[in-house]
C-alpha atoms as a PDB file:
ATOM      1  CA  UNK A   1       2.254 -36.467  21.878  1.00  0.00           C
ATOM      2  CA  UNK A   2       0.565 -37.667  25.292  1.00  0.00           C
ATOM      3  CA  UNK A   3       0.908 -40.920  26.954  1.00  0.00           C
ATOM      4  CA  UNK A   4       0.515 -43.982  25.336  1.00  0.00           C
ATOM      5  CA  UNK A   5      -2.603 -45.958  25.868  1.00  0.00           C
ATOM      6  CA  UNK A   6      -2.442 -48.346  23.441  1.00  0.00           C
ATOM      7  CA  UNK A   7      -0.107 -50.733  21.443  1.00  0.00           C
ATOM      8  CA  UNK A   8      -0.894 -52.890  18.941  1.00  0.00           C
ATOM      9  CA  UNK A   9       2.012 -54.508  16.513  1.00  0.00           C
ATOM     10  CA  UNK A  10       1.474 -55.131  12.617  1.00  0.00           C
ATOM     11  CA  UNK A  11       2.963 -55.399   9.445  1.00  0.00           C
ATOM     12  CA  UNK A  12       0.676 -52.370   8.039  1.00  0.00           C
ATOM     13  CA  UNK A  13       2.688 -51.230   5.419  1.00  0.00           C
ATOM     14  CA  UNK A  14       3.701 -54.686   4.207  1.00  0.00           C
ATOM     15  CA  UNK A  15       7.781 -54.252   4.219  1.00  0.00           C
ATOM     16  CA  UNK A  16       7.666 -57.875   6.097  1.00  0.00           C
ATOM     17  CA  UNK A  17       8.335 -56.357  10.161  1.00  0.00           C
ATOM     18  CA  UNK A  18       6.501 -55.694  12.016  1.00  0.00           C
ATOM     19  CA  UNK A  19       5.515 -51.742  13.177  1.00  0.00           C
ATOM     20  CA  UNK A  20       4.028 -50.162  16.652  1.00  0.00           C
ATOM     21  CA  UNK A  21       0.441 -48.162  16.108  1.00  0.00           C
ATOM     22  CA  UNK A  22       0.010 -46.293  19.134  1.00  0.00           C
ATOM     23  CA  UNK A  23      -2.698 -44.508  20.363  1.00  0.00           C
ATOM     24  CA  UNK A  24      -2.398 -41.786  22.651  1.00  0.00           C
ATOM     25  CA  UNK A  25      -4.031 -39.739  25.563  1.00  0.00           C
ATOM     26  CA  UNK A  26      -3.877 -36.409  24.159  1.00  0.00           C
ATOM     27  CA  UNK A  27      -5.842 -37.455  20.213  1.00  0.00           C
ATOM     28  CA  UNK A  28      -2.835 -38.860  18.357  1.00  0.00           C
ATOM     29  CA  UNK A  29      -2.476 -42.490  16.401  1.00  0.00           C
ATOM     30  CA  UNK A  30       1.123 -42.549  16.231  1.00  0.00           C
ATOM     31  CA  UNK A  31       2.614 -45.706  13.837  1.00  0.00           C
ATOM     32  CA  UNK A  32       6.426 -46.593  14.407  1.00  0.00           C
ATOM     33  CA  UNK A  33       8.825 -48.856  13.337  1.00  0.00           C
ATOM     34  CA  UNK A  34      11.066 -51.388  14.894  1.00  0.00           C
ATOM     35  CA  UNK A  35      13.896 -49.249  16.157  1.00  0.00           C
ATOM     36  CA  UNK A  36      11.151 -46.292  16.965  1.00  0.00           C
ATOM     37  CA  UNK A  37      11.359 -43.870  13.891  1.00  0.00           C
ATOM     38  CA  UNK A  38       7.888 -42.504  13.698  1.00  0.00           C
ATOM     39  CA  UNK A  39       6.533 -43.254  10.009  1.00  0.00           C
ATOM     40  CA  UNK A  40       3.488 -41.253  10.209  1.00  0.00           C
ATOM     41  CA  UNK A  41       0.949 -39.404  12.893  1.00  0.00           C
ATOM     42  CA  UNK A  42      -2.702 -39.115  12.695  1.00  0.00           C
ATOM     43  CA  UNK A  43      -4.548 -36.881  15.221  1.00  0.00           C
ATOM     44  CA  UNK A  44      -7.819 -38.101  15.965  1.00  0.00           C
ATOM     45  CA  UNK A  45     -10.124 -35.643  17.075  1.00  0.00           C
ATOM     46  CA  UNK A  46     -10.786 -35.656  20.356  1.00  0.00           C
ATOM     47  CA  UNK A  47      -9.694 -36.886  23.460  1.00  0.00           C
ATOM     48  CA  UNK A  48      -8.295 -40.076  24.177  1.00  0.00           C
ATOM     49  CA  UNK A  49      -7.346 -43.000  22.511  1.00  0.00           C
ATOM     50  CA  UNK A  50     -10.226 -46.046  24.216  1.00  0.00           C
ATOM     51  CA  UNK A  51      -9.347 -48.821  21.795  1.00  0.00           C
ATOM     52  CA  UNK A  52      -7.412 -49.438  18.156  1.00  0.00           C
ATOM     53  CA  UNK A  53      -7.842 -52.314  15.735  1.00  0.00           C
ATOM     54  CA  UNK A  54      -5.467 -52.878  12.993  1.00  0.00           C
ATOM     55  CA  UNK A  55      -7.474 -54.981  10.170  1.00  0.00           C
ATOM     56  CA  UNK A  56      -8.196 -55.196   6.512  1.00  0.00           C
ATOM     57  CA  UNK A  57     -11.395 -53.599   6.534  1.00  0.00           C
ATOM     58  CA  UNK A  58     -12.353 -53.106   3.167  1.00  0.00           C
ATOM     59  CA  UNK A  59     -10.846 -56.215   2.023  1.00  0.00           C
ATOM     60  CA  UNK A  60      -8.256 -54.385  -0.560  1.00  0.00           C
ATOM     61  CA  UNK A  61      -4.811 -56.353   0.604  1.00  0.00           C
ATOM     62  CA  UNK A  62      -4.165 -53.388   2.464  1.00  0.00           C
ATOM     63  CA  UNK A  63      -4.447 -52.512   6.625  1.00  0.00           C
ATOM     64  CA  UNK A  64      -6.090 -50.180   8.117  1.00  0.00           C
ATOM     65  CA  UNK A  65      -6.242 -48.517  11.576  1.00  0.00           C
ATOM     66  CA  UNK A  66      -9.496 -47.808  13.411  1.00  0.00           C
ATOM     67  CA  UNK A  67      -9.629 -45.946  16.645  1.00  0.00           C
ATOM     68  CA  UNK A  68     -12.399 -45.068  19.129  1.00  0.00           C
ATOM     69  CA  UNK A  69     -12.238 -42.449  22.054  1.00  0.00           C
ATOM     70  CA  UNK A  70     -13.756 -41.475  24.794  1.00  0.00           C
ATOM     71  CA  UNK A  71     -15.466 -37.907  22.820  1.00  0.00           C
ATOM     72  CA  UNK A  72     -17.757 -39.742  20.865  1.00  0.00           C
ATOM     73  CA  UNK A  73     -15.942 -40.694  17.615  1.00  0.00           C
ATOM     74  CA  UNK A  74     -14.091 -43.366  15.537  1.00  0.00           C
ATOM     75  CA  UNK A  75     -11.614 -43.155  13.120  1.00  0.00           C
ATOM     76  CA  UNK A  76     -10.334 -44.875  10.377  1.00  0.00           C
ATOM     77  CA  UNK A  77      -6.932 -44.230   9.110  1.00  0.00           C
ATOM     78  CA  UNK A  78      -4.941 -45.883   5.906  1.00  0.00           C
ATOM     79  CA  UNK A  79      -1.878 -47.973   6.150  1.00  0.00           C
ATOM     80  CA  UNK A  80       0.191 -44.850   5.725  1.00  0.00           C
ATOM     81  CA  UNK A  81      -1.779 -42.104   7.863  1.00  0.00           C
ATOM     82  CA  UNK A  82      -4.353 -40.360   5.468  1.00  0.00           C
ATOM     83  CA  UNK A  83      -7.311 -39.805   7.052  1.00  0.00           C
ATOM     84  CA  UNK A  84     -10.182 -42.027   5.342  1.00  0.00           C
ATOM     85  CA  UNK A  85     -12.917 -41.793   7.789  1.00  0.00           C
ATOM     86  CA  UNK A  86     -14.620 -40.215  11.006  1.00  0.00           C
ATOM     87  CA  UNK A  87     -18.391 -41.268  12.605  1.00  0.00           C
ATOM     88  CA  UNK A  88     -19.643 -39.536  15.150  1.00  0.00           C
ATOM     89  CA  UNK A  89     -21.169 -42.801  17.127  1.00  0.00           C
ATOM     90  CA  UNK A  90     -23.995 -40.681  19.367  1.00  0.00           C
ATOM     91  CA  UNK A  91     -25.033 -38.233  21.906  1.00  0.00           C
ATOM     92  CA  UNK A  92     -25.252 -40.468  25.017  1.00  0.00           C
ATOM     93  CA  UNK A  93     -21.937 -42.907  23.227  1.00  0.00           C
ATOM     94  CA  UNK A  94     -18.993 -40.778  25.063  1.00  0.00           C
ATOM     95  CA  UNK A  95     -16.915 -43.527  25.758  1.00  0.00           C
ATOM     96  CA  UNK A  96     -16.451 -45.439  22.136  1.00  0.00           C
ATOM     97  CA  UNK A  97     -14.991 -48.672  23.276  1.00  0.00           C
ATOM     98  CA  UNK A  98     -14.839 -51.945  22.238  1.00  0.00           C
ATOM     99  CA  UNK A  99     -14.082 -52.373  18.738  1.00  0.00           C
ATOM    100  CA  UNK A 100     -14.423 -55.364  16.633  1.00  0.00           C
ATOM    101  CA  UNK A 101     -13.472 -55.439  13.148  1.00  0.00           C
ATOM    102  CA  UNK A 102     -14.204 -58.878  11.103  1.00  0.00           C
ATOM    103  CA  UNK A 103     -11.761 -58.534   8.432  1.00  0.00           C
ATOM    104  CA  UNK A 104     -12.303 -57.701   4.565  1.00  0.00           C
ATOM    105  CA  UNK A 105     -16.297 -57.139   5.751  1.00  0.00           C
ATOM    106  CA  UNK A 106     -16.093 -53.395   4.959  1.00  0.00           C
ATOM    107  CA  UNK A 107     -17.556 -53.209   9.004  1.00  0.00           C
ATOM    108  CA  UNK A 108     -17.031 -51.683  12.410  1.00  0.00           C
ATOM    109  CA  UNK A 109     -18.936 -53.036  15.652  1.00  0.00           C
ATOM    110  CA  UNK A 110     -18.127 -51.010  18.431  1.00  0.00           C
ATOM    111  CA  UNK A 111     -19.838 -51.050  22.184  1.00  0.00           C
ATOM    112  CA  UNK A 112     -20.244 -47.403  23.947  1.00  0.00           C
ATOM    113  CA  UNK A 113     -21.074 -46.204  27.012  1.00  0.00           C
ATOM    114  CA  UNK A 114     -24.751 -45.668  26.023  1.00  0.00           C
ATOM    115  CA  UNK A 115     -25.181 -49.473  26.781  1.00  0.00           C
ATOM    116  CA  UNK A 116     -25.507 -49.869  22.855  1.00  0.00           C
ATOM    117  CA  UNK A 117     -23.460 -52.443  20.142  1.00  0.00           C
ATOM    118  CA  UNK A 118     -23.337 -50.776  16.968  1.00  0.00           C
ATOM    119  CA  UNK A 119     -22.428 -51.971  13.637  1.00  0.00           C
ATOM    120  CA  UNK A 120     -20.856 -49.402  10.724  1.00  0.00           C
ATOM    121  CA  UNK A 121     -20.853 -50.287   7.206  1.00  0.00           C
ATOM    122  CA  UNK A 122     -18.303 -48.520   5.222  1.00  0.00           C
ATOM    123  CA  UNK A 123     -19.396 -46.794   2.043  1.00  0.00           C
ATOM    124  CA  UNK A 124     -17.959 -44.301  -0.212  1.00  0.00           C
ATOM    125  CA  UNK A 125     -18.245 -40.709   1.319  1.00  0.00           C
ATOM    126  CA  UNK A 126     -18.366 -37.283  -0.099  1.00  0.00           C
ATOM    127  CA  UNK A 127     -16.557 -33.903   1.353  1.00  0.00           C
ATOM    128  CA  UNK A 128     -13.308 -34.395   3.872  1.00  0.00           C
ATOM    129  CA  UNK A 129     -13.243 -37.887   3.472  1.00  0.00           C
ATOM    130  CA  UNK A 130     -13.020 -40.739   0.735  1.00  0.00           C
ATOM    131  CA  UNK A 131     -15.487 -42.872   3.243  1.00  0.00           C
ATOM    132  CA  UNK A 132     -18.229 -42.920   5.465  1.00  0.00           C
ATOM    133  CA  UNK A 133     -18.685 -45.103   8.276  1.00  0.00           C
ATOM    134  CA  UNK A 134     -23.066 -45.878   7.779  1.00  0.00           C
ATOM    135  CA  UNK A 135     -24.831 -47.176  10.489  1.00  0.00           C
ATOM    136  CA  UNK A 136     -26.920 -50.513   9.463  1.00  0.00           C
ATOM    137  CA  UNK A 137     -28.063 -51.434  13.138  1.00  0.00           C
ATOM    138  CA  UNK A 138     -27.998 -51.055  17.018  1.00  0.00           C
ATOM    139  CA  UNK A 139     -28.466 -53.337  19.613  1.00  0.00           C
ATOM    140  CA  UNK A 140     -29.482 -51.660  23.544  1.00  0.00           C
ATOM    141  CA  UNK A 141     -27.813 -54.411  26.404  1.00  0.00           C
ATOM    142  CA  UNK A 142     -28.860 -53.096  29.444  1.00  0.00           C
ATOM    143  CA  UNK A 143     -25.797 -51.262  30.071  1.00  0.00           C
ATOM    144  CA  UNK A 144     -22.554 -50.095  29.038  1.00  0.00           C
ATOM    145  CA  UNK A 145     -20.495 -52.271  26.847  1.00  0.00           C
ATOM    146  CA  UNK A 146     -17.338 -53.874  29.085  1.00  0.00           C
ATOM    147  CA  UNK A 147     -16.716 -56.433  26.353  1.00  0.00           C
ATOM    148  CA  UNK A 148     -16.943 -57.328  22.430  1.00  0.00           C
ATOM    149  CA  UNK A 149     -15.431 -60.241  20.487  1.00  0.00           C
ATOM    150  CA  UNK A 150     -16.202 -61.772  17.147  1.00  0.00           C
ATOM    151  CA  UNK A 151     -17.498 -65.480  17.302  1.00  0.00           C
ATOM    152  CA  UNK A 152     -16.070 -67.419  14.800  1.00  0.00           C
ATOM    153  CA  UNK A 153     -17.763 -66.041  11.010  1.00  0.00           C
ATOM    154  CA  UNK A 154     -21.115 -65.993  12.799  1.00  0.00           C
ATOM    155  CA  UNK A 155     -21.279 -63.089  15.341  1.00  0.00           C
ATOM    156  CA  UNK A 156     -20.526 -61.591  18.678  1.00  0.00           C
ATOM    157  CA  UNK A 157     -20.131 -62.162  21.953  1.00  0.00           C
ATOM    158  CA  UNK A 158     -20.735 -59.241  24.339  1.00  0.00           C
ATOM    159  CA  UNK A 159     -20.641 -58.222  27.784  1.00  0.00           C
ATOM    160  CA  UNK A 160     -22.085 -55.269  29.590  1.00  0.00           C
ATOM    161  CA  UNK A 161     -22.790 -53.757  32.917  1.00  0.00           C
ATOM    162  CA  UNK A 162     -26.436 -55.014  32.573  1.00  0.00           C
ATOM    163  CA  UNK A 163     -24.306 -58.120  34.220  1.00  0.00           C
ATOM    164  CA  UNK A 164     -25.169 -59.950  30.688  1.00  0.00           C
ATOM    165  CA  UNK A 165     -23.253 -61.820  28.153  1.00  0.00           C
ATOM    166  CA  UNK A 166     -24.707 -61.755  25.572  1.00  0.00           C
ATOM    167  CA  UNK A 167     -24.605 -63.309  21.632  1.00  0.00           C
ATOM    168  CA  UNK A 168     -25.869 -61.369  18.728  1.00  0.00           C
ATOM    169  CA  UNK A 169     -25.325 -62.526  14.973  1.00  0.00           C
ATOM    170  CA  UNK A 170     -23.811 -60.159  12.660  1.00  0.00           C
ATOM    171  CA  UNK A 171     -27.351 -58.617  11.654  1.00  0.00           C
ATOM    172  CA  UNK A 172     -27.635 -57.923  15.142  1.00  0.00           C
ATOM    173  CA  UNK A 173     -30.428 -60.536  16.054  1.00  0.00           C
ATOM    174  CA  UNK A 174     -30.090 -62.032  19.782  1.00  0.00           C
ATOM    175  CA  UNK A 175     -29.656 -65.489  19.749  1.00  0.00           C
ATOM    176  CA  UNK A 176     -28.856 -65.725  23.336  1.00  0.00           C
ATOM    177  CA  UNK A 177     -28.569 -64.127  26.909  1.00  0.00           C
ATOM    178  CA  UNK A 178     -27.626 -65.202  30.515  1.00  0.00           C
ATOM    179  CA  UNK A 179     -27.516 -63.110  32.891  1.00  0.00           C
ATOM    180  CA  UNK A 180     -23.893 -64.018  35.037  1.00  0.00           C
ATOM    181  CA  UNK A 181     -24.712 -60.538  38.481  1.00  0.00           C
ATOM    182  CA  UNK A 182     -21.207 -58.737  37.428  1.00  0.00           C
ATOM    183  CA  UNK A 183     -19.992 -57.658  34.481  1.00  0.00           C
ATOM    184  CA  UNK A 184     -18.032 -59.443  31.964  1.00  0.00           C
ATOM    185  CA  UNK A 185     -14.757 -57.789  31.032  1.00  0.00           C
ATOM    186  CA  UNK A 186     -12.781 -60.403  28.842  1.00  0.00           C
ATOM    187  CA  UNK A 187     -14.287 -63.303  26.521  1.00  0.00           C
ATOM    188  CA  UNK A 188     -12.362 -65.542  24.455  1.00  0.00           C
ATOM    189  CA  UNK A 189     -15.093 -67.816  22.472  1.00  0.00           C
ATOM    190  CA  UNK A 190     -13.136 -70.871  21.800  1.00  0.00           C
ATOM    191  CA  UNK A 191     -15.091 -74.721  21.902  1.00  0.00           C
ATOM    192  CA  UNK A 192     -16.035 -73.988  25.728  1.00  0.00           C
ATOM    193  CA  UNK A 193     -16.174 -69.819  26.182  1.00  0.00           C
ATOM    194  CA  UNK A 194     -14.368 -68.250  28.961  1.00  0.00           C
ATOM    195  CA  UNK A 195     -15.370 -65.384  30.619  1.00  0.00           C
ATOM    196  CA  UNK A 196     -13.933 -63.087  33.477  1.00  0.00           C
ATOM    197  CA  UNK A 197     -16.025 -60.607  35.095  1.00  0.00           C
ATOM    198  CA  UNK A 198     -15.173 -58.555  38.341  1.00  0.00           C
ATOM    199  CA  UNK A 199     -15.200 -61.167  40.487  1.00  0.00           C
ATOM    200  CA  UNK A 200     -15.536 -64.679  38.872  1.00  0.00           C
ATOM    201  CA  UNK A 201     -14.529 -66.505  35.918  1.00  0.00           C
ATOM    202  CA  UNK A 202     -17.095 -68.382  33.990  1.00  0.00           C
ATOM    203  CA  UNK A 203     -17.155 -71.441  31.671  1.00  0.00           C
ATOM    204  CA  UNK A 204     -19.350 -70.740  29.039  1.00  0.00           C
ATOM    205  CA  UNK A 205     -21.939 -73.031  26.753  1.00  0.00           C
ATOM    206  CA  UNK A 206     -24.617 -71.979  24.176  1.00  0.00           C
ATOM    207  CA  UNK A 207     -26.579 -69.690  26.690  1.00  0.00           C
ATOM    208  CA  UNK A 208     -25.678 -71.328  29.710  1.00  0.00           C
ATOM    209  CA  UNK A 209     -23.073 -71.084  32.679  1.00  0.00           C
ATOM    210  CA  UNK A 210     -21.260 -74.869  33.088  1.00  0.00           C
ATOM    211  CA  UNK A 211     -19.050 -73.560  35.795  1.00  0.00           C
ATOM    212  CA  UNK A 212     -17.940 -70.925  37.673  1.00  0.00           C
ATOM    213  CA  UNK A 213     -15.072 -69.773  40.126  1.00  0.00           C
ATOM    214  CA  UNK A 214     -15.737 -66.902  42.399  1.00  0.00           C
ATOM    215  CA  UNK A 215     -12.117 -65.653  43.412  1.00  0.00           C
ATOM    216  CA  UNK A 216     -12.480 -63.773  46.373  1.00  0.00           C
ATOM    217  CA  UNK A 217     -11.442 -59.971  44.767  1.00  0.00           C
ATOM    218  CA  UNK A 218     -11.584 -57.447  42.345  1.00  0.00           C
ATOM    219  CA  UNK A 219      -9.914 -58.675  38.979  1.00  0.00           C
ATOM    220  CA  UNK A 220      -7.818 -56.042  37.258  1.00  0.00           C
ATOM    221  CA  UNK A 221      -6.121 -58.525  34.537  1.00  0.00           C
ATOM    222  CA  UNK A 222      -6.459 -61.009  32.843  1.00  0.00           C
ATOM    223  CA  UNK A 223      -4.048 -62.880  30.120  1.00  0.00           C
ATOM    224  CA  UNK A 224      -5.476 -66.344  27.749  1.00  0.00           C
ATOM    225  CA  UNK A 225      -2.338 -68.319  28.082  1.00  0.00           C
ATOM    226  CA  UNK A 226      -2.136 -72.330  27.543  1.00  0.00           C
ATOM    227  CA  UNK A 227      -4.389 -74.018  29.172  1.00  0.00           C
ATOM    228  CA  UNK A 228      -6.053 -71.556  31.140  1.00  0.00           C
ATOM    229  CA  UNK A 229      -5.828 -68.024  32.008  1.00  0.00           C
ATOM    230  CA  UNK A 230      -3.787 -65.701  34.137  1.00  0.00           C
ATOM    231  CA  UNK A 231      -5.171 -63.181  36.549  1.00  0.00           C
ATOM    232  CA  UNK A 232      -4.121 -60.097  38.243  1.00  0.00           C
ATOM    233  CA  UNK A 233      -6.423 -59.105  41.692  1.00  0.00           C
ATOM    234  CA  UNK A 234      -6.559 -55.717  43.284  1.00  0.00           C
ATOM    235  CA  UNK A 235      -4.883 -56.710  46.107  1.00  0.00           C
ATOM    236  CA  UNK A 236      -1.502 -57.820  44.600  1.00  0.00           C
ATOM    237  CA  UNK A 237      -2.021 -61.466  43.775  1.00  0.00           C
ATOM    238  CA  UNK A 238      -1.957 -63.525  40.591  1.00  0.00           C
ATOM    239  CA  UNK A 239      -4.215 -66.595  40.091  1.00  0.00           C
ATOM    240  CA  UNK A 240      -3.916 -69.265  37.951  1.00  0.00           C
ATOM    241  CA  UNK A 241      -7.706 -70.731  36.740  1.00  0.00           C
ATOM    242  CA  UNK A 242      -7.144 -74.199  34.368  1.00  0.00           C
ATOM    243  CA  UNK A 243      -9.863 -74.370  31.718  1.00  0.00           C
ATOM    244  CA  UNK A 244     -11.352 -77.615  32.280  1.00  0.00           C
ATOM    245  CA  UNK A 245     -15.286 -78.825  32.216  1.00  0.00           C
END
C-alpha cells in the first residue's frame, strides 16, 4: 500500500460518520472507516499521492475524491471507488499540486510545477471512463504553484515561486498581483488575508501588503487557529503571530 501522504476525513458515503481517504506514496487512494476497515481502494496511476480533495463536484448529492500526483495526472474517483475520471494535466506539469475544487461547479483548478493554474471542466467522456476532465483555461504565474485557495464564490488566490500572490477570478482573468520576494505557501482569504511564505507572514488587502512579520527562519508549518496562526520553524521553534491590522 505505501506510506500515507495524505488524510482527509468525510462522510463520503453518507452513513452519518465520518471515513479516512488516504492517499498514498506508492499510487493508491485508500478510503477507511472509523475503526480502520478498508471500504474500497483506488490505484491512481502513477506515483505519488501530491494532494486529495473530497467535494461534490458535479453537484449530484454525492462526494467525490480527486487526487493529483507528482507523474502528471489527476483523478477523480466516486464515493465508493469506481474510477470516473483521469487528465493528463501536461508535459512540463510533473508535480500536480494544489487542488481546489468549488463545490457542485462540475470544476477542478489545480497549480503544477510548470508555474501554470489550470481549470478542468467536467463533461461526459467516452471509452474507460464515464467523464472527462476538459480544459477551459490556463493561467502562467511566473513560477511553480506553492499555493491555491478559493476566494469566497468569486475566485482564487494563488501563490507561486515567482514570489507572487496572486488573484484570478474563476474565468481566469487577473484582477490583482503583488509581488511579496518569497514564496507564499499557505493563504487563508478571510476579511483581512493571511499569508505565510518562507520567511514572513503577511497581512493581506485587495492587492496590497498592510503588514508584515519577517520571523527570522525557514517556516515548515503552519496551522489557522483562533485568532492568529501557529508556526513551526526549521530550527525547532513554534511562533505564535496574532492577526491584527
Amino acid at each position: 500500500m505505501g506510506r500515507a501522504r495524505i488524510l482527509r476525513t468525510s462522510d463520503i458515503n453518507d452513513d452519518g460518520l465520518p471515513e479516512v481517504v488516504v492517499g498514498t506514496a506508492a499510487w493508491w487512494v485508500l478510503c477507511l472507516d472509523g475503526s480502520g476497515r478498508e471500504l474500497w481502494r483506488y490505484e491512481c496511476y502513477a506515483h505519488s499521492a501530491l494532494d486529495l480533495v473530497v467535494a461534490d463536484l458535479d453537484g449530484d448529492g454525492r462526494k467525490e475524491v480527486v487526487q493529483s500526483n507528482e507523474y502528471y495526472y489527476i483523478h477523480m474517483t466516486s464515493h465508493d471507488g469506481r474510477g470516473l475520471a483521469e487528465r493528463y494535466v501536461g508535459p512540463k506539469a510533473s508535480r500536480v499540486f494544489p487542488l481546489v475544487v468549488p463545490e457542485g461547479r462540475g470544476e477542478v483548478i489545480c497549480g503544477a510545477s510548470d508555474a501554470r493554474v489550470r481549470l478542468f471542466k467536467l463533461e461526459r467522456g467516452e471509452g474507460p471512463f464515464p467523464f472527462r476532465l476538459e480544459e477551459r483555461w490556463s493561467v502562467p504565474l511566473g513560477g511553480a504553484v506553492t499555493g491555491l485557495v478559493l476566494r469566497g464564490q468569486g475566485g482564487l488566490l494563488a501563490g507561486s515561486e515567482g514570489y507572487r500572490l496572486t488573484s484570478l477570478d474563476l474565468e481566469g482573468n487577473l484582477l490583482w498581483e503583488v509581488e511579496l520576494g518569497e514564496p507564499v505557501r499557505w493563504i487563508w482569504p478571510e476579511e483581512v488575508t493571511l499569508a505565510v511564505g518562507d520567511e514572513t507572514v503577511f497581512l493581506m488587502g485587495e492587492g496590497e501588503v498592510i503588514s508584515s512579520w519577517e520571523v527570522g527562519g525557514t517556516l515548515t508549518s503552519a496551522l489557522r487557529l483562533g485568532g492568529g496562526v501557529l508556526l513551526g520553524t526549521g530550527d525547532g521553534r513554534a511562533l505564535w503571530a496574532e492577526l491584527g491590522v
